[in-house]
PDB file of N, CA and C in Angstrom:
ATOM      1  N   UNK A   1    -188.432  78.991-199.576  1.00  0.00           N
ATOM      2  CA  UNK A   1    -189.017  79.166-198.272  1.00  0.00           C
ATOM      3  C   UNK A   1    -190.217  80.097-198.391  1.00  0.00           C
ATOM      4  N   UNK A   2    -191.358  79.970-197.753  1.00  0.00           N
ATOM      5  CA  UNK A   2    -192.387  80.402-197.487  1.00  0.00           C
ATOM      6  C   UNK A   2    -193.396  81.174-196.617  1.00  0.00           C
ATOM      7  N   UNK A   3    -193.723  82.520-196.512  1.00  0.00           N
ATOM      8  CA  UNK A   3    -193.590  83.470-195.443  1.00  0.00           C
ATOM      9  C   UNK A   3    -195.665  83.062-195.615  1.00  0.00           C
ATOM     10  N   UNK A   4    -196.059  81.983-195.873  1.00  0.00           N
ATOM     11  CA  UNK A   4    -197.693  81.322-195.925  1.00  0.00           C
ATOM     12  C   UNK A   4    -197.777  80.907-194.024  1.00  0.00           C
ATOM     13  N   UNK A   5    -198.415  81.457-193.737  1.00  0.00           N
ATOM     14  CA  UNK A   5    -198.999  81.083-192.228  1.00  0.00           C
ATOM     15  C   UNK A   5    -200.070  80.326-192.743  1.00  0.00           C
ATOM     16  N   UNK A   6    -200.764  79.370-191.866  1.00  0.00           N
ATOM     17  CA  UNK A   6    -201.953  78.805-191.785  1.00  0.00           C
ATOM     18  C   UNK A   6    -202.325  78.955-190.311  1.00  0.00           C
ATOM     19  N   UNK A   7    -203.528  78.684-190.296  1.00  0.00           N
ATOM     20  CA  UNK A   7    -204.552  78.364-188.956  1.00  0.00           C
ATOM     21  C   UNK A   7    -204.604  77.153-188.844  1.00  0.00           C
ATOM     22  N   UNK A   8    -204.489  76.955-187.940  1.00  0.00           N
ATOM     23  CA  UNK A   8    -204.437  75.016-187.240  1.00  0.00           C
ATOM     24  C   UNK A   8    -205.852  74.839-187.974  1.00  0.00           C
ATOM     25  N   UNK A   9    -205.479  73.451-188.319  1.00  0.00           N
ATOM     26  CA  UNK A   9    -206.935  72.793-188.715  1.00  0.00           C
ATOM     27  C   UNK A   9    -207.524  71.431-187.458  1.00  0.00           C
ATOM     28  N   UNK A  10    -208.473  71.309-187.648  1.00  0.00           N
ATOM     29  CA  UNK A  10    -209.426  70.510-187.037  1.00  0.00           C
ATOM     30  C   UNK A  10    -209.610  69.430-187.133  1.00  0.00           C
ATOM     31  N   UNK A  11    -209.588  68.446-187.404  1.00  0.00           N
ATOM     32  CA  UNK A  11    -210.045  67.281-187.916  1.00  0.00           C
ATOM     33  C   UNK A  11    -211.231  66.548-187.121  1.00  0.00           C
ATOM     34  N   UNK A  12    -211.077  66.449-186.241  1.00  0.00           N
ATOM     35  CA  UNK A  12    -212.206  65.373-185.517  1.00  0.00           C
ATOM     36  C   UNK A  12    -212.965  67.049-184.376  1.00  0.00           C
ATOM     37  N   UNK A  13    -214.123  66.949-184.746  1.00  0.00           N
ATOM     38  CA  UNK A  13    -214.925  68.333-183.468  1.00  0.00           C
ATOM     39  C   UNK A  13    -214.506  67.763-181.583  1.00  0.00           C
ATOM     40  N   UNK A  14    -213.904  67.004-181.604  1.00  0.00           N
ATOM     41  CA  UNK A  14    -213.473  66.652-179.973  1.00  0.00           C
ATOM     42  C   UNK A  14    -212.327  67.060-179.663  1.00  0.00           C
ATOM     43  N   UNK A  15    -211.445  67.598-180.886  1.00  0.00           N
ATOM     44  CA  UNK A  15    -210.211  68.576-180.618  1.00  0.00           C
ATOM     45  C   UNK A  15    -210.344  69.940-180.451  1.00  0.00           C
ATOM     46  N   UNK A  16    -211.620  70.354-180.394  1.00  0.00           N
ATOM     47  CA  UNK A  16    -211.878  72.026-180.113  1.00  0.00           C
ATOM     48  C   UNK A  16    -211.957  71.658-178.435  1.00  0.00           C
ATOM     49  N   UNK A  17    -211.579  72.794-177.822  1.00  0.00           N
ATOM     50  CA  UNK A  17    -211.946  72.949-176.483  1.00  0.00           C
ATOM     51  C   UNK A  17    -213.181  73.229-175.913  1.00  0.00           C
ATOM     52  N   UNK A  18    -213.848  72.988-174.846  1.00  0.00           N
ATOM     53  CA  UNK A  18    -215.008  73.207-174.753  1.00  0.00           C
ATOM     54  C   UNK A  18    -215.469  74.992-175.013  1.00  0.00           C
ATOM     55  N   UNK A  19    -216.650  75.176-174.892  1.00  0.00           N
ATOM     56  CA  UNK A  19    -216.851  76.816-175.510  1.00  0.00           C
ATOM     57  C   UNK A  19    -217.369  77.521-173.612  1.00  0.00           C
ATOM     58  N   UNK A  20    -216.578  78.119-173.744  1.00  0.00           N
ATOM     59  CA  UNK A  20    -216.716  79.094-172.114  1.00  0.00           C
ATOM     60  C   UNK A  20    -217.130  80.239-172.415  1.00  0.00           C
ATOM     61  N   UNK A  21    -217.661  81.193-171.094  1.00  0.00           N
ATOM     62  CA  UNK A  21    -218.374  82.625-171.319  1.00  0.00           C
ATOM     63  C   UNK A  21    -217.607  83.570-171.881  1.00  0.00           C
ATOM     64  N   UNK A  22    -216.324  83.584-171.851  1.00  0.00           N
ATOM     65  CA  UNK A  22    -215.425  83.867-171.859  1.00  0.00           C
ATOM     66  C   UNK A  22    -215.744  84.306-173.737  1.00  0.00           C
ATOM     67  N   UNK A  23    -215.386  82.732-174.594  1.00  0.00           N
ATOM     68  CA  UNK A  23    -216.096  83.191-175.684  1.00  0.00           C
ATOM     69  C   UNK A  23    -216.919  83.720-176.625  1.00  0.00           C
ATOM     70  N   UNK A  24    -217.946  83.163-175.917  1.00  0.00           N
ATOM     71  CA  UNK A  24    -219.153  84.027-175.776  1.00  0.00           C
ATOM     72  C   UNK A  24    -219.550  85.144-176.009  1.00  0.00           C
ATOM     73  N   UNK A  25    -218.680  85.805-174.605  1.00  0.00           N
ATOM     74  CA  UNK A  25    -218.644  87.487-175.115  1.00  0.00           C
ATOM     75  C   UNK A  25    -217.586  87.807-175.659  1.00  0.00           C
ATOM     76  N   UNK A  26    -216.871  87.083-176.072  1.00  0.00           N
ATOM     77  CA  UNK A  26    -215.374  87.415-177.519  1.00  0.00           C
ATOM     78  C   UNK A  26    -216.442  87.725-179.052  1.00  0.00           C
ATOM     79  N   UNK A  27    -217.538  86.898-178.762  1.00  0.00           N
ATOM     80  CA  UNK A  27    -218.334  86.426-180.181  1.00  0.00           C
ATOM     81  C   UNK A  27    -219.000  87.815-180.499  1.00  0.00           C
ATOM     82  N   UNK A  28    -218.927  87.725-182.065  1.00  0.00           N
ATOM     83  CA  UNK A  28    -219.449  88.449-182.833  1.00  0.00           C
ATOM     84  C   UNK A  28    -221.044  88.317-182.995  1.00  0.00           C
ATOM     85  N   UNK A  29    -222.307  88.718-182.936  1.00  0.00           N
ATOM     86  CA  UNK A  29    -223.516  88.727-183.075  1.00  0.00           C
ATOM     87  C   UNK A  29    -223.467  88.377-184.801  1.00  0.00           C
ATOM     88  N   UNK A  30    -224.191  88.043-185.491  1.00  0.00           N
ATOM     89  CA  UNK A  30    -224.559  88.560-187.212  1.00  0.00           C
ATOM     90  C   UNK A  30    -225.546  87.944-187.354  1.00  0.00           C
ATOM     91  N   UNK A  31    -226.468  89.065-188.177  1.00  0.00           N
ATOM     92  CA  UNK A  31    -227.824  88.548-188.753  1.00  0.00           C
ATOM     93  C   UNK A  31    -227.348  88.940-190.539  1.00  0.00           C
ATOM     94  N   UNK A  32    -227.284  87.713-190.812  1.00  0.00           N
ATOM     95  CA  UNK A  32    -227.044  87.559-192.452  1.00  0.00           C
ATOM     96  C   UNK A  32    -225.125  87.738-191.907  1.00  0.00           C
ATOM     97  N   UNK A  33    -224.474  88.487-192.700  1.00  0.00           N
ATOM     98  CA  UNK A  33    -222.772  88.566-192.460  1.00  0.00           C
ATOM     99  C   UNK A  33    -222.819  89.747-192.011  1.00  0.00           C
ATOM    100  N   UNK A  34    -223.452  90.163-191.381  1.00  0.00           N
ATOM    101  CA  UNK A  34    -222.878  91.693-190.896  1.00  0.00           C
ATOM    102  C   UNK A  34    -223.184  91.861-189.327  1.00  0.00           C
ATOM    103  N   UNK A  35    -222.071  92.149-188.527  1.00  0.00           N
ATOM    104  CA  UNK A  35    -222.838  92.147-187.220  1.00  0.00           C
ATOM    105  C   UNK A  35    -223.385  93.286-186.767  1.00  0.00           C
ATOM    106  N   UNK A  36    -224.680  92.453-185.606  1.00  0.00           N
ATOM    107  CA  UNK A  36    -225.603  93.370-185.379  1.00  0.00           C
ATOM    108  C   UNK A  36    -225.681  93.053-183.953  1.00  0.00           C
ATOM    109  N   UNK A  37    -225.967  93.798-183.313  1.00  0.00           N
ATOM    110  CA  UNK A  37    -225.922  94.647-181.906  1.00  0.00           C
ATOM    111  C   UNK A  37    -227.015  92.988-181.210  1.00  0.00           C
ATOM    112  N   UNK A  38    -226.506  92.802-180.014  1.00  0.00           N
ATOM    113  CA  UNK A  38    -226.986  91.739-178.970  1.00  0.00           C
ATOM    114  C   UNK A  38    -228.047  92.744-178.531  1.00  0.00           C
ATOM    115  N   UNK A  39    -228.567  93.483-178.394  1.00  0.00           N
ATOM    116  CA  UNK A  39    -229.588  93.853-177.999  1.00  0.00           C
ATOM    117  C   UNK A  39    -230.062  95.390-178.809  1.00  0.00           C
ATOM    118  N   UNK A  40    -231.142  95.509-178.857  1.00  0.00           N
ATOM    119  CA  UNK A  40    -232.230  96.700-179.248  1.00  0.00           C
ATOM    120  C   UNK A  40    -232.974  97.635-178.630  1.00  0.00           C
ATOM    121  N   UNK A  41    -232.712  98.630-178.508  1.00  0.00           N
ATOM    122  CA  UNK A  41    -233.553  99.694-178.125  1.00  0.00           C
ATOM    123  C   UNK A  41    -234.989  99.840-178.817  1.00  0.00           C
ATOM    124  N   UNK A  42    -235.962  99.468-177.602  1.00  0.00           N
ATOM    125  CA  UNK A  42    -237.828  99.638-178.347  1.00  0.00           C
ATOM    126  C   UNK A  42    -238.311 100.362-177.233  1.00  0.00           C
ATOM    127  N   UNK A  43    -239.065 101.035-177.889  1.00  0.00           N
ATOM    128  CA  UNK A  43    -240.185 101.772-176.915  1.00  0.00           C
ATOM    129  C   UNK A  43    -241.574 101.098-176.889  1.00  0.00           C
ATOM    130  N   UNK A  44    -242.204 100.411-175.229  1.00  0.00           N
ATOM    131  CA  UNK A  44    -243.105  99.428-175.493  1.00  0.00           C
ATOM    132  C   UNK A  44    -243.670 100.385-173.977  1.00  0.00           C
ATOM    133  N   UNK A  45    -245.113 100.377-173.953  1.00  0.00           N
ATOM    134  CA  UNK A  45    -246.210 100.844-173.287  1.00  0.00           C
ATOM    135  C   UNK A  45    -246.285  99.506-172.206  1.00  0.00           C
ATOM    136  N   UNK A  46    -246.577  99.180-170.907  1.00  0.00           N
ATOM    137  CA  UNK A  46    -246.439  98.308-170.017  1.00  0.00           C
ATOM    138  C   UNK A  46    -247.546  98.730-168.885  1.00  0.00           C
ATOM    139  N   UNK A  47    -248.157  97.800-168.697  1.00  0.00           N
ATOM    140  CA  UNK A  47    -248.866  97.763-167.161  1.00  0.00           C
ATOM    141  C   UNK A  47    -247.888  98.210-166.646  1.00  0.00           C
ATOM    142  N   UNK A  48    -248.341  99.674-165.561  1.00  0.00           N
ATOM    143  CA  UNK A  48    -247.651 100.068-164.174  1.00  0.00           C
ATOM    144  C   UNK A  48    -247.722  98.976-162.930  1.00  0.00           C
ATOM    145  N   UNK A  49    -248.548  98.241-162.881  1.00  0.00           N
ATOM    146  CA  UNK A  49    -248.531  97.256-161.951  1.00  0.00           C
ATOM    147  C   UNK A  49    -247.344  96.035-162.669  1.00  0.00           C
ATOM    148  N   UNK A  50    -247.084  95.784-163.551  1.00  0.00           N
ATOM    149  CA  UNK A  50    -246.588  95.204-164.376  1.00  0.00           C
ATOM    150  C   UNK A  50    -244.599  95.333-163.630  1.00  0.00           C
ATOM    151  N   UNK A  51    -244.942  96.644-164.014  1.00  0.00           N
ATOM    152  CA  UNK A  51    -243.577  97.459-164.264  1.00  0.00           C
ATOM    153  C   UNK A  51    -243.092  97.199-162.671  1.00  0.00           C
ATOM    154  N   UNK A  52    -244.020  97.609-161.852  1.00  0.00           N
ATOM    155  CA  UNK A  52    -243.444  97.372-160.301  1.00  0.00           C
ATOM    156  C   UNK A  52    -243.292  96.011-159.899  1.00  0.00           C
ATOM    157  N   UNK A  53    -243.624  95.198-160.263  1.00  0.00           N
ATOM    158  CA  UNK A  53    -243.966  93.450-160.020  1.00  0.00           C
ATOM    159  C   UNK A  53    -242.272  93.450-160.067  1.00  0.00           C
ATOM    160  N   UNK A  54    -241.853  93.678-161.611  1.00  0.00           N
ATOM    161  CA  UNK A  54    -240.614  93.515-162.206  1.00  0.00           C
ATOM    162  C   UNK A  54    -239.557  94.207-161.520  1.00  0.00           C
ATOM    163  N   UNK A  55    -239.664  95.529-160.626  1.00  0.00           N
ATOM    164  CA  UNK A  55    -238.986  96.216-160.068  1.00  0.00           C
ATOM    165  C   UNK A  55    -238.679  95.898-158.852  1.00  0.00           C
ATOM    166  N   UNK A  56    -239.820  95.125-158.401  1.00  0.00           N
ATOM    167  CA  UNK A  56    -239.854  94.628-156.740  1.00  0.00           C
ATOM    168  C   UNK A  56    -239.286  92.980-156.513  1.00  0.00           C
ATOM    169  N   UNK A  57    -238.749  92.624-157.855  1.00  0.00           N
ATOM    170  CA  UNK A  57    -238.453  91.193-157.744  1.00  0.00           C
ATOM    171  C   UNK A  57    -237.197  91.128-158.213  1.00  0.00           C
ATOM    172  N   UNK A  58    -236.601  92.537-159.217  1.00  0.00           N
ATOM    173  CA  UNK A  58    -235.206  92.459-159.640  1.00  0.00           C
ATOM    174  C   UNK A  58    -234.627  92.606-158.564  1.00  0.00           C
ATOM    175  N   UNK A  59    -234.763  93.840-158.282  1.00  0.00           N
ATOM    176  CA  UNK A  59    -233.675  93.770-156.467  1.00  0.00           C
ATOM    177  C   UNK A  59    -232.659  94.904-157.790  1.00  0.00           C
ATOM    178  N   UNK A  60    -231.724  94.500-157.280  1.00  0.00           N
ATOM    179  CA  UNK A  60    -230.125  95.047-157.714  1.00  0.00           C
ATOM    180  C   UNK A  60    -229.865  94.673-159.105  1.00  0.00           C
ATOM    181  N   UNK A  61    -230.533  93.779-159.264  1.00  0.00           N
ATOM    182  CA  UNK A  61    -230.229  93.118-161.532  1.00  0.00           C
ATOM    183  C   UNK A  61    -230.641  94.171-162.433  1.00  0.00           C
ATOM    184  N   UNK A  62    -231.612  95.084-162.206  1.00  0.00           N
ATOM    185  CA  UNK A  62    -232.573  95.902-162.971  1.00  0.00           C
ATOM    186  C   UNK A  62    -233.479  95.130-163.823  1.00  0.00           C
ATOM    187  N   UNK A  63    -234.412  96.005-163.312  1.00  0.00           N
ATOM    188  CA  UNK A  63    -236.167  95.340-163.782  1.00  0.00           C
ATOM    189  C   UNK A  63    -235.697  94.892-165.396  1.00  0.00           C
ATOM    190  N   UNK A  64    -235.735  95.363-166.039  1.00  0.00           N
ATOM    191  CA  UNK A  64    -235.305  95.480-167.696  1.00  0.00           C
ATOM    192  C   UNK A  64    -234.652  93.871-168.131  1.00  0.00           C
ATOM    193  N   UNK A  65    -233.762  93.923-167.038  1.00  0.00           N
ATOM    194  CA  UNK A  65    -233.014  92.658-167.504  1.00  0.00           C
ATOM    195  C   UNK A  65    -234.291  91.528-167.331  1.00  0.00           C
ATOM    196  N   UNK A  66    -234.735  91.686-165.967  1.00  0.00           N
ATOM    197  CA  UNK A  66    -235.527  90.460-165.415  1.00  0.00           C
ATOM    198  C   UNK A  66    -236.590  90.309-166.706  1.00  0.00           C
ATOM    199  N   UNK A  67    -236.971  91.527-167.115  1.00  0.00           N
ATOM    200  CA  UNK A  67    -238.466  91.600-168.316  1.00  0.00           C
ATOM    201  C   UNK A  67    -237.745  90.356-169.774  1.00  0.00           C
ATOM    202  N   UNK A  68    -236.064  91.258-169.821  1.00  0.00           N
ATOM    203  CA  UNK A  68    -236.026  90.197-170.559  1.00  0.00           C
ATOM    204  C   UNK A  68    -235.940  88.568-170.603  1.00  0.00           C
ATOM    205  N   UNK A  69    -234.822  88.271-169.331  1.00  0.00           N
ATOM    206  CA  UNK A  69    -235.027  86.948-169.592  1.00  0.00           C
ATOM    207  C   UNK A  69    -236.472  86.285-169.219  1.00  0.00           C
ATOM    208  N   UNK A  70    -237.481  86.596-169.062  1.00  0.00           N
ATOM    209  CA  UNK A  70    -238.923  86.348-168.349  1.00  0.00           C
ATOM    210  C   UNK A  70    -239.601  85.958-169.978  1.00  0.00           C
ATOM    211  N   UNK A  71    -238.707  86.718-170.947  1.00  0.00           N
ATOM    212  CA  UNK A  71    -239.700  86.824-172.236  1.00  0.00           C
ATOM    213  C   UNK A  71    -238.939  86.057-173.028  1.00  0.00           C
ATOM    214  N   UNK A  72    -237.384  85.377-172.715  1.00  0.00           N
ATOM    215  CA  UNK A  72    -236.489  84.981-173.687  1.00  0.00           C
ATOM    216  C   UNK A  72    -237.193  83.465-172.734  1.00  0.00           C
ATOM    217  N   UNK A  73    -237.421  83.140-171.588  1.00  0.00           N
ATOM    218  CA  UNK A  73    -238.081  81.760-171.346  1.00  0.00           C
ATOM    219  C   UNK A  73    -239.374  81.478-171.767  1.00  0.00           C
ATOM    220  N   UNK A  74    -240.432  82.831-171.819  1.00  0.00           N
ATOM    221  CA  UNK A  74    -241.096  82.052-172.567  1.00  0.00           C
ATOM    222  C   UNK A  74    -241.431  81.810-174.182  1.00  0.00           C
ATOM    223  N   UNK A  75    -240.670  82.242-174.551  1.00  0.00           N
ATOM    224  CA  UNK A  75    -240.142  82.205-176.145  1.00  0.00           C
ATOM    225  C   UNK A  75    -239.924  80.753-176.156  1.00  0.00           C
ATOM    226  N   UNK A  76    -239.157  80.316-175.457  1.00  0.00           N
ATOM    227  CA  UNK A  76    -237.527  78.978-175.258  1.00  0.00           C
ATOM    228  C   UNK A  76    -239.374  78.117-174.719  1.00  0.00           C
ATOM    229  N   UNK A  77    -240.035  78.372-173.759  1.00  0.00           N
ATOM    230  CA  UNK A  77    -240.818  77.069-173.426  1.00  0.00           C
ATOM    231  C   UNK A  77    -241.976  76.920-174.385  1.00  0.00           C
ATOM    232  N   UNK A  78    -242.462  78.075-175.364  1.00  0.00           N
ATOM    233  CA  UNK A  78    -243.561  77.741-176.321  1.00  0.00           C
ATOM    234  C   UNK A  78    -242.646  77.317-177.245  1.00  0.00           C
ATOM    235  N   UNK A  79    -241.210  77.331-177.789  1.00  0.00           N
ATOM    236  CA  UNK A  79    -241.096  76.351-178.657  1.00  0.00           C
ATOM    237  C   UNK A  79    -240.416  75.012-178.148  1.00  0.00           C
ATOM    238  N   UNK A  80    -240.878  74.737-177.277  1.00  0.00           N
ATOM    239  CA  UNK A  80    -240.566  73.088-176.321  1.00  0.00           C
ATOM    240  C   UNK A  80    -241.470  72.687-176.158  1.00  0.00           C
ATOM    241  N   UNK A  81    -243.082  73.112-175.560  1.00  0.00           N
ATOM    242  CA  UNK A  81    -244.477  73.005-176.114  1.00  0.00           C
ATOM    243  C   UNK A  81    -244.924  72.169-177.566  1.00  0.00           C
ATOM    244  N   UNK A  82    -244.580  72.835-178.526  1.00  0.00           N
ATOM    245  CA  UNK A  82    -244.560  73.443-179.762  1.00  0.00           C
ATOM    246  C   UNK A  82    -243.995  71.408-180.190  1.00  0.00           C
ATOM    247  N   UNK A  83    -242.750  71.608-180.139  1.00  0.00           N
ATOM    248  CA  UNK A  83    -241.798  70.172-179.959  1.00  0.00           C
ATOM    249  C   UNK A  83    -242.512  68.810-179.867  1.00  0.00           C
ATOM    250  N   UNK A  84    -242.799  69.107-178.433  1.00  0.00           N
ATOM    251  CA  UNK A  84    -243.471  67.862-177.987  1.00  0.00           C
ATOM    252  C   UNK A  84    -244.717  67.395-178.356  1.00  0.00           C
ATOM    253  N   UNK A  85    -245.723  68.830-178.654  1.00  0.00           N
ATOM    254  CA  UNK A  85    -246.497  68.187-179.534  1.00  0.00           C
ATOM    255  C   UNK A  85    -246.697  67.592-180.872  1.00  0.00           C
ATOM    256  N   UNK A  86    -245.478  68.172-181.379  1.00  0.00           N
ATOM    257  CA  UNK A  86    -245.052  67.178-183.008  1.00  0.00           C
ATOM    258  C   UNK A  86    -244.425  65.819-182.592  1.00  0.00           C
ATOM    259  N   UNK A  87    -244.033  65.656-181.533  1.00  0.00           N
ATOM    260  CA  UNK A  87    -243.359  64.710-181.496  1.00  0.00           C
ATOM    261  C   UNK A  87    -244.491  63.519-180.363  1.00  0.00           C
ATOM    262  N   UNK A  88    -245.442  63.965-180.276  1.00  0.00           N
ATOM    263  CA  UNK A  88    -246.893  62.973-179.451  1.00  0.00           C
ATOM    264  C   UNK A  88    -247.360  63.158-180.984  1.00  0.00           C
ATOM    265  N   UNK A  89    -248.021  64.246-181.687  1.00  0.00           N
ATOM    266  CA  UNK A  89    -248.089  63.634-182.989  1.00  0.00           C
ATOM    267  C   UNK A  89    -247.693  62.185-183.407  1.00  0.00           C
ATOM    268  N   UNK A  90    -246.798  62.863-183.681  1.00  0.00           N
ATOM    269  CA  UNK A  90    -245.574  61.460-184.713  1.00  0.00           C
ATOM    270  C   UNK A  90    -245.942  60.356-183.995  1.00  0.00           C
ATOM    271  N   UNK A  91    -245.836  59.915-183.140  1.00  0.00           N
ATOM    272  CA  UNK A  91    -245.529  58.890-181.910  1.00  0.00           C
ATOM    273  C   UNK A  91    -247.251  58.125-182.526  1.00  0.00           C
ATOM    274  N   UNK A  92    -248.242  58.856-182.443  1.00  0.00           N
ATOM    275  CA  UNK A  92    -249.956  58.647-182.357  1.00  0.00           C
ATOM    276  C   UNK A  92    -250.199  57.936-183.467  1.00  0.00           C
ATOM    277  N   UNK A  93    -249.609  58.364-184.555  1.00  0.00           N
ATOM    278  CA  UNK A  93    -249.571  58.115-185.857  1.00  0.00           C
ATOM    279  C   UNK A  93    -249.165  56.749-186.171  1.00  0.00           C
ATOM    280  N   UNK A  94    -247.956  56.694-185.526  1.00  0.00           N
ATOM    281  CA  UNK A  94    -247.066  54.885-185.295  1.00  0.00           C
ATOM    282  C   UNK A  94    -248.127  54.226-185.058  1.00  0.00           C
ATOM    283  N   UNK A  95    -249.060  54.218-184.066  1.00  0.00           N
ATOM    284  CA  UNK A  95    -249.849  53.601-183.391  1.00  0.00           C
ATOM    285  C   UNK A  95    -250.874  53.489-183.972  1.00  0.00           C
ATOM    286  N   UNK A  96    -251.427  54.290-184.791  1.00  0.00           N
ATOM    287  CA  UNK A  96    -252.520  54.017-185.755  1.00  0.00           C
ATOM    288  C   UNK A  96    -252.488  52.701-186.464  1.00  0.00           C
TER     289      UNK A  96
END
């Protein structure tokens, strides 16, 4: 007799459950194998008009947050930009 546990295995990826927020924030961050912190402390110089825009539109979220996701969309839409023009490329090329 055998005191060997295993972890359920997987076979087909439609037997995992879907992934909820829940997990999400269970999840470990890692850059390379070691985890590293979901967010960073920087010290960055900002338009004062800038700074109030962001303050007068967070409301109750805090400006900070709003700065970030404002900068994590346009990260996310220059590389969807970025995309589509390789992919009107490609497409132009067929047609040649």
């Amino acid at each position: 007799m055998s005191n060997v546990t295993s972890s359920p295995t997987f076979d087909d990826p439609d037997d995992y459950g879907p992934v909820t927020q829940a997990d999400l924030d269970r999840a470990t961050f890692r850059v390379g194998r070691r985890p590293a912190p979901r967010k960073q402390r920087v010290t960055i110089m900002l338009d004062t008009g800038l700074i109030e825009y962001f303050k007068t539109q967070a409301g109750e979220r805090g400006y900070q947050t709003l700065i970030n996701e404002t900068l994590r969309q346009a990260v996310e839409r220059e590389a969807l930009v970025d995309t589509l023009r390789r992919v009107v490329r490609e497409e132009l090329q067929t047609w040649e």
